[in-house]
Protein backbone atom coordinates (compact mmCIF):
# COMPACT_ATOMS: atom_id res chain seq x y z
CA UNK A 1 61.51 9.56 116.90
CA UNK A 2 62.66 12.42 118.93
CA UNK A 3 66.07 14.00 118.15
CA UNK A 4 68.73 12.77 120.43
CA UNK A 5 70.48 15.53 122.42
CA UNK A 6 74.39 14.95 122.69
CA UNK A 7 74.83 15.37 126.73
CA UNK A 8 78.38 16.81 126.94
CA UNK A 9 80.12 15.76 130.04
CA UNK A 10 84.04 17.20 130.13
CA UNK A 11 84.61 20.00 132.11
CA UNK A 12 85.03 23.50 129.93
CA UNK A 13 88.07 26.16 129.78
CA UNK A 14 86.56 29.30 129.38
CA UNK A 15 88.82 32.48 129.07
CA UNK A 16 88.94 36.00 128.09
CA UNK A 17 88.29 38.79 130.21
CA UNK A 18 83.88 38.99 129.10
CA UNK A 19 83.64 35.02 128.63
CA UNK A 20 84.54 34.61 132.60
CA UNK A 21 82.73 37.96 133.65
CA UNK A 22 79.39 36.22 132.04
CA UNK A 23 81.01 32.69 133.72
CA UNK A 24 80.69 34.21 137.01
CA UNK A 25 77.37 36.10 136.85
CA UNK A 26 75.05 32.91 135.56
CA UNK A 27 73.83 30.87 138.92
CA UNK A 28 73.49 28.04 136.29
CA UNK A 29 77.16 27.63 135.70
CA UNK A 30 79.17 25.69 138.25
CA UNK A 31 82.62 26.47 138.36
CA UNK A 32 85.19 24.31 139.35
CA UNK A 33 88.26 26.11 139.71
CA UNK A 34 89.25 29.94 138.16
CA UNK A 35 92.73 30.89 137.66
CA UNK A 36 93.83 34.65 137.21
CA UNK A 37 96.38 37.41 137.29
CA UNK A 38 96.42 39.32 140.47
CA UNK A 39 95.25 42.76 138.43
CA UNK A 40 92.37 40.79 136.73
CA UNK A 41 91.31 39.18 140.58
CA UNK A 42 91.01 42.62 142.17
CA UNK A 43 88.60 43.27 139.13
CA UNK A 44 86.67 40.60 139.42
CA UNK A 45 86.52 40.38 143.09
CA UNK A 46 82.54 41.33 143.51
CA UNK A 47 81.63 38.34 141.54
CA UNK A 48 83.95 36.25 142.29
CA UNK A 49 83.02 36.71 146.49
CA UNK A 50 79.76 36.38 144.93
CA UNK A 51 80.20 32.92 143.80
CA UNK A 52 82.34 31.52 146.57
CA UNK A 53 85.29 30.89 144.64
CA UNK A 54 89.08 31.03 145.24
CA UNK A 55 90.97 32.29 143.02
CA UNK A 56 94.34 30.84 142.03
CA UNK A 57 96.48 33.44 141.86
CA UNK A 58 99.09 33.04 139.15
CA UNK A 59 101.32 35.01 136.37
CA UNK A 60 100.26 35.01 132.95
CA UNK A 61 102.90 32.06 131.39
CA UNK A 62 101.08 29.73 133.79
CA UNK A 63 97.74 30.86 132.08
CA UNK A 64 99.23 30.02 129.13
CA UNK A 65 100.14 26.61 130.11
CA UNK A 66 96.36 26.04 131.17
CA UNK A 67 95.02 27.45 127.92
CA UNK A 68 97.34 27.22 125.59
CA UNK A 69 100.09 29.07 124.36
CA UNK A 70 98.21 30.62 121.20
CA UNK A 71 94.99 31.91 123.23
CA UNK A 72 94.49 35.43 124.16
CA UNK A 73 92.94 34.64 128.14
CA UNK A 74 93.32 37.98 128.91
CA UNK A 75 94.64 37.28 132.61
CA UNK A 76 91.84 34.41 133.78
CA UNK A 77 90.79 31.11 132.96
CA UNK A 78 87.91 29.17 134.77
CA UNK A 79 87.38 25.59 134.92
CA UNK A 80 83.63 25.00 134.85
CA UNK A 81 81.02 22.14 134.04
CA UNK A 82 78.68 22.04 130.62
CA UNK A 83 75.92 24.08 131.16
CA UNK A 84 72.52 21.66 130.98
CA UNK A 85 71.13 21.81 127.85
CA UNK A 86 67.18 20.92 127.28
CA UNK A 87 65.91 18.55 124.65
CA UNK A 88 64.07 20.49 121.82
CA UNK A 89 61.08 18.84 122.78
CA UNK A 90 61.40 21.31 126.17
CA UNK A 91 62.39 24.51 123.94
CA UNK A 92 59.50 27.17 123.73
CA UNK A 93 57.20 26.71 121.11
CA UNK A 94 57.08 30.58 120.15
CA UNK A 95 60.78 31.40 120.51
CA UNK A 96 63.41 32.15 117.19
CA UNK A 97 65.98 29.31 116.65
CA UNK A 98 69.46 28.95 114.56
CA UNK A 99 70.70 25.89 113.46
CA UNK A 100 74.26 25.48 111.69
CA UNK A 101 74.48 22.08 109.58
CA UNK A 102 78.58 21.20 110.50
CA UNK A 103 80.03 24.58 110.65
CA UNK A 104 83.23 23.74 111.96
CA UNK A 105 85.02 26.76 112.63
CA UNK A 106 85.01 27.76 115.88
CA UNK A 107 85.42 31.88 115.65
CA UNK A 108 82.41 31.27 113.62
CA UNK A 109 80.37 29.35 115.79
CA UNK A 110 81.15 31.39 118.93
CA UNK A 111 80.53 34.94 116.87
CA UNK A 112 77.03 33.42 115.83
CA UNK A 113 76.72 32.95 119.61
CA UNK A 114 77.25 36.61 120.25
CA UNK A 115 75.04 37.75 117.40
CA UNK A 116 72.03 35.07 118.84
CA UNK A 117 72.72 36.69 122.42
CA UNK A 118 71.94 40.13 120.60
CA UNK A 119 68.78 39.24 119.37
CA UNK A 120 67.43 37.48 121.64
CA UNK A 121 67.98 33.76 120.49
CA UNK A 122 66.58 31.09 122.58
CA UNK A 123 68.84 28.56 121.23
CA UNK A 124 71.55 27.54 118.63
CA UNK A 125 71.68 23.45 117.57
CA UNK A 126 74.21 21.85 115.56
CA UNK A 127 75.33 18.64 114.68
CA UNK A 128 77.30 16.86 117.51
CA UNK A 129 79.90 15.89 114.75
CA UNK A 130 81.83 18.66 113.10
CA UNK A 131 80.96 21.20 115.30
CA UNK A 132 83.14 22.45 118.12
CA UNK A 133 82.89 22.21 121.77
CA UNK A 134 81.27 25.09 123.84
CA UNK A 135 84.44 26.01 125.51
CA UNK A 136 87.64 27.89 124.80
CA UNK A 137 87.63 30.08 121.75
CA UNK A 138 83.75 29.20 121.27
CA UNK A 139 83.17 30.72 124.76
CA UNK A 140 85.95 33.21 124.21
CA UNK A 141 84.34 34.44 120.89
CA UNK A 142 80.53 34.34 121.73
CA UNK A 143 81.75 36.94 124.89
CA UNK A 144 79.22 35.96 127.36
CA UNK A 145 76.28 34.34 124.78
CA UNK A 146 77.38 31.37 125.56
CA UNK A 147 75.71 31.76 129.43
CA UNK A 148 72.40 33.09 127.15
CA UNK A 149 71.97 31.04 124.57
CA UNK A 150 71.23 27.08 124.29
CA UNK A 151 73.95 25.81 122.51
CA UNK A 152 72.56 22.36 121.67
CA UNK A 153 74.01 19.48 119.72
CA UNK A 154 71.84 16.50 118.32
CA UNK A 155 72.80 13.57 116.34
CA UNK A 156 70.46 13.84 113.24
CA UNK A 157 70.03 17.47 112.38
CA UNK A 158 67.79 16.65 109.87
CA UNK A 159 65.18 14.79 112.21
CA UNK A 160 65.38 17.56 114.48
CA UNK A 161 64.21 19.98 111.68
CA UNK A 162 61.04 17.88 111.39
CA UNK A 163 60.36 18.06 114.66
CA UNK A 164 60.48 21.48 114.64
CA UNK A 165 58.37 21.64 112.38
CA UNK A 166 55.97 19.36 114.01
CA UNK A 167 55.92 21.65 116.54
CA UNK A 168 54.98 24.58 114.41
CA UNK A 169 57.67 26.40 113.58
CA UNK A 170 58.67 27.64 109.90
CA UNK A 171 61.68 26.39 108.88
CA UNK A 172 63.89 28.66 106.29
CA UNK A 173 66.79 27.14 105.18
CA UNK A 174 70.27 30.33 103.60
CA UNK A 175 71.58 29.72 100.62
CA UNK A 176 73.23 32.56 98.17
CA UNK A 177 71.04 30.81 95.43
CA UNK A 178 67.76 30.24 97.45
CA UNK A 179 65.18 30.53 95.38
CA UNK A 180 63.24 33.89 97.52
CA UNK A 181 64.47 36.82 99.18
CA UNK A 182 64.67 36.04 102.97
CA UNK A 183 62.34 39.41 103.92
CA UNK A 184 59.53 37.61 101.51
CA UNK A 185 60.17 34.37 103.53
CA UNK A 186 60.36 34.89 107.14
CA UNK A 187 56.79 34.38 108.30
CA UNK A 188 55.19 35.81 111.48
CA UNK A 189 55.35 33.11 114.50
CA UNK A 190 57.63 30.47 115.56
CA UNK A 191 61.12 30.61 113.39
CA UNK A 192 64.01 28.45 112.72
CA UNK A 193 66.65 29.91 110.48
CA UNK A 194 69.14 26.96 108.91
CA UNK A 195 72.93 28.08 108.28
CA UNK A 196 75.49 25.88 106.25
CA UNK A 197 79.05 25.55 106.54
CA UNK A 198 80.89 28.30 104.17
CA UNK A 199 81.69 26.28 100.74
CA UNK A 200 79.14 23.15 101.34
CA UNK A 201 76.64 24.86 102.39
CA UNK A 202 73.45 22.85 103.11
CA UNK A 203 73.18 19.19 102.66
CA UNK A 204 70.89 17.47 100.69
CA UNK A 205 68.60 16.45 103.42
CA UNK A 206 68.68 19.17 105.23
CA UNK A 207 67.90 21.05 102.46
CA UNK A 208 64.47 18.77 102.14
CA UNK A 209 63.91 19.47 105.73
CA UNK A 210 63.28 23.02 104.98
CA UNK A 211 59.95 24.87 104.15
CA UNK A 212 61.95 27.08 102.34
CA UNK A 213 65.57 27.91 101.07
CA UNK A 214 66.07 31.92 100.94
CA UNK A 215 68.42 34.17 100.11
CA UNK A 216 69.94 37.11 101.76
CA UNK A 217 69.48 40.40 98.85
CA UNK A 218 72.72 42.09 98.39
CA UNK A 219 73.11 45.23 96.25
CA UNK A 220 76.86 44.58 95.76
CA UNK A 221 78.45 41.99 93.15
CA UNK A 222 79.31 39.57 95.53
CA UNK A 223 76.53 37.06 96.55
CA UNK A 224 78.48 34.67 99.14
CA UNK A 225 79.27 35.91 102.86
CA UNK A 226 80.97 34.67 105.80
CA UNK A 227 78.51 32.06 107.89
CA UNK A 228 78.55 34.59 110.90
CA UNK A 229 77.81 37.59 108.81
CA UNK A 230 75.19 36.39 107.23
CA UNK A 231 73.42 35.20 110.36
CA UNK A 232 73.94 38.48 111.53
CA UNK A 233 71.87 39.89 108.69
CA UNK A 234 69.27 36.85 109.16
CA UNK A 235 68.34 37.95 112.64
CA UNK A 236 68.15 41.49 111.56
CA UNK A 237 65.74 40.79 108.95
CA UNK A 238 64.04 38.11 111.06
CA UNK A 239 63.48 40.89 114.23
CA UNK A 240 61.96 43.15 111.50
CA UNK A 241 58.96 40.52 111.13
């Protein structure tokens, strides 16, 4: 049985000066409405005339009220639909993959975003439960991956791992205590690198899922990194192939 893809269907906040610059450039993002300080609308006025959208000209307290008032929006929010996400089943066999099993923190999902944008990332799956949304400090964070990037959430993250691996593509599970370096393990072809949340790291069957659990050598005396960082370091060593 094939993975089941969670179909999100609320309507996203996206804000932050690069998050809505990205918003506006990708044809595949339909925007409902886009609210922003005059300075910030002369700024973006190329794309925005691009698009077809009117802006709602407001001050920066009503932004707040939109977004919330602990958010940095840097004078525009936009009101947009989900982006459609594919089944893996439609994902390129030959591309590089990231998969977080219930990282929860949103600054870390959305910098892992960035990082997968950087290296050219087809896609990043987690589970649809603890995991956050693709909007608002996700999309604020990731500054612009999130129009680059599949950011795909399935049910069973396990399953989907085997049918990755049905599919052909190696399957390397990060763990501080993995039992090979992660240079030694990343083989030529079709990659999946597995990330845990910081403290539980990966669960049992997702652990089973993998071909291999590897670890990231460090020179220094500590072993453990943030999740972000060390997917950072991941898709260094995994571009190095």
């Amino acid at each position: 049985m094939a993975a089941r893809t969670l179909r999100p269907h609320e309507q996203e906040l996206i804000y932050g000066s690069h998050a809505v610059a990205a918003a506006l450039a990708n044809p595949a993002r339909r925007i409902r409405r886009l609210w922003a300080t005059r300075n910030v609308a002369d700024r973006f006025a190329g794309p925005i005339a691009g698009r077809g959208v009117r802006p709602e000209i407001v001050e920066a307290r009503a932004l707040e009220r939109i977004a919330g008032t602990d958010v940095v929006h840097q004078g525009a929010v936009l009101e947009a639909d989900p982006l459609p996400q594919p089944d893996i089943a439609d994902l390129p066999g030959d591309g590089l993959l990231v998969l977080l099993d219930q990282v929860t923190d949103p600054h870390n999902v959305g910098a892992i975003l960035r990082v997968c944008a950087a290296f050219g990332v087809t896609a990043l799956i987690t589970t649809a439960r603890h995991s956050p949304s693709a909007t608002g400090v996700v999309a604020k964070t990731a500054s612009g991956g999130l129009e680059h990037v599949h950011y795909i959430k399935v049910t069973n993250l396990a399953r989907a791992l085997s049918e990755l691996k049905d599919r052909g593509f190696a399957v390397v599970g990060l763990d501080s205590d993995g039992d090979s370096v992660l240079e030694e393990a990343v083989p030529p072809g079709p990659l999946a690198l597995v990330l845990g949340a910081e403290g539980k790291g990966l669960r049992r069957l997702t652990r089973e899922r993998c071909d291999t659990v590897a670890r990231i050598a460090l020179p220094g005396p500590i072993a453990s990194l943030n999740v972000s960082t060390a997917a950072t370091l991941a898709l260094h060593i995994a571009s190095k192939r």
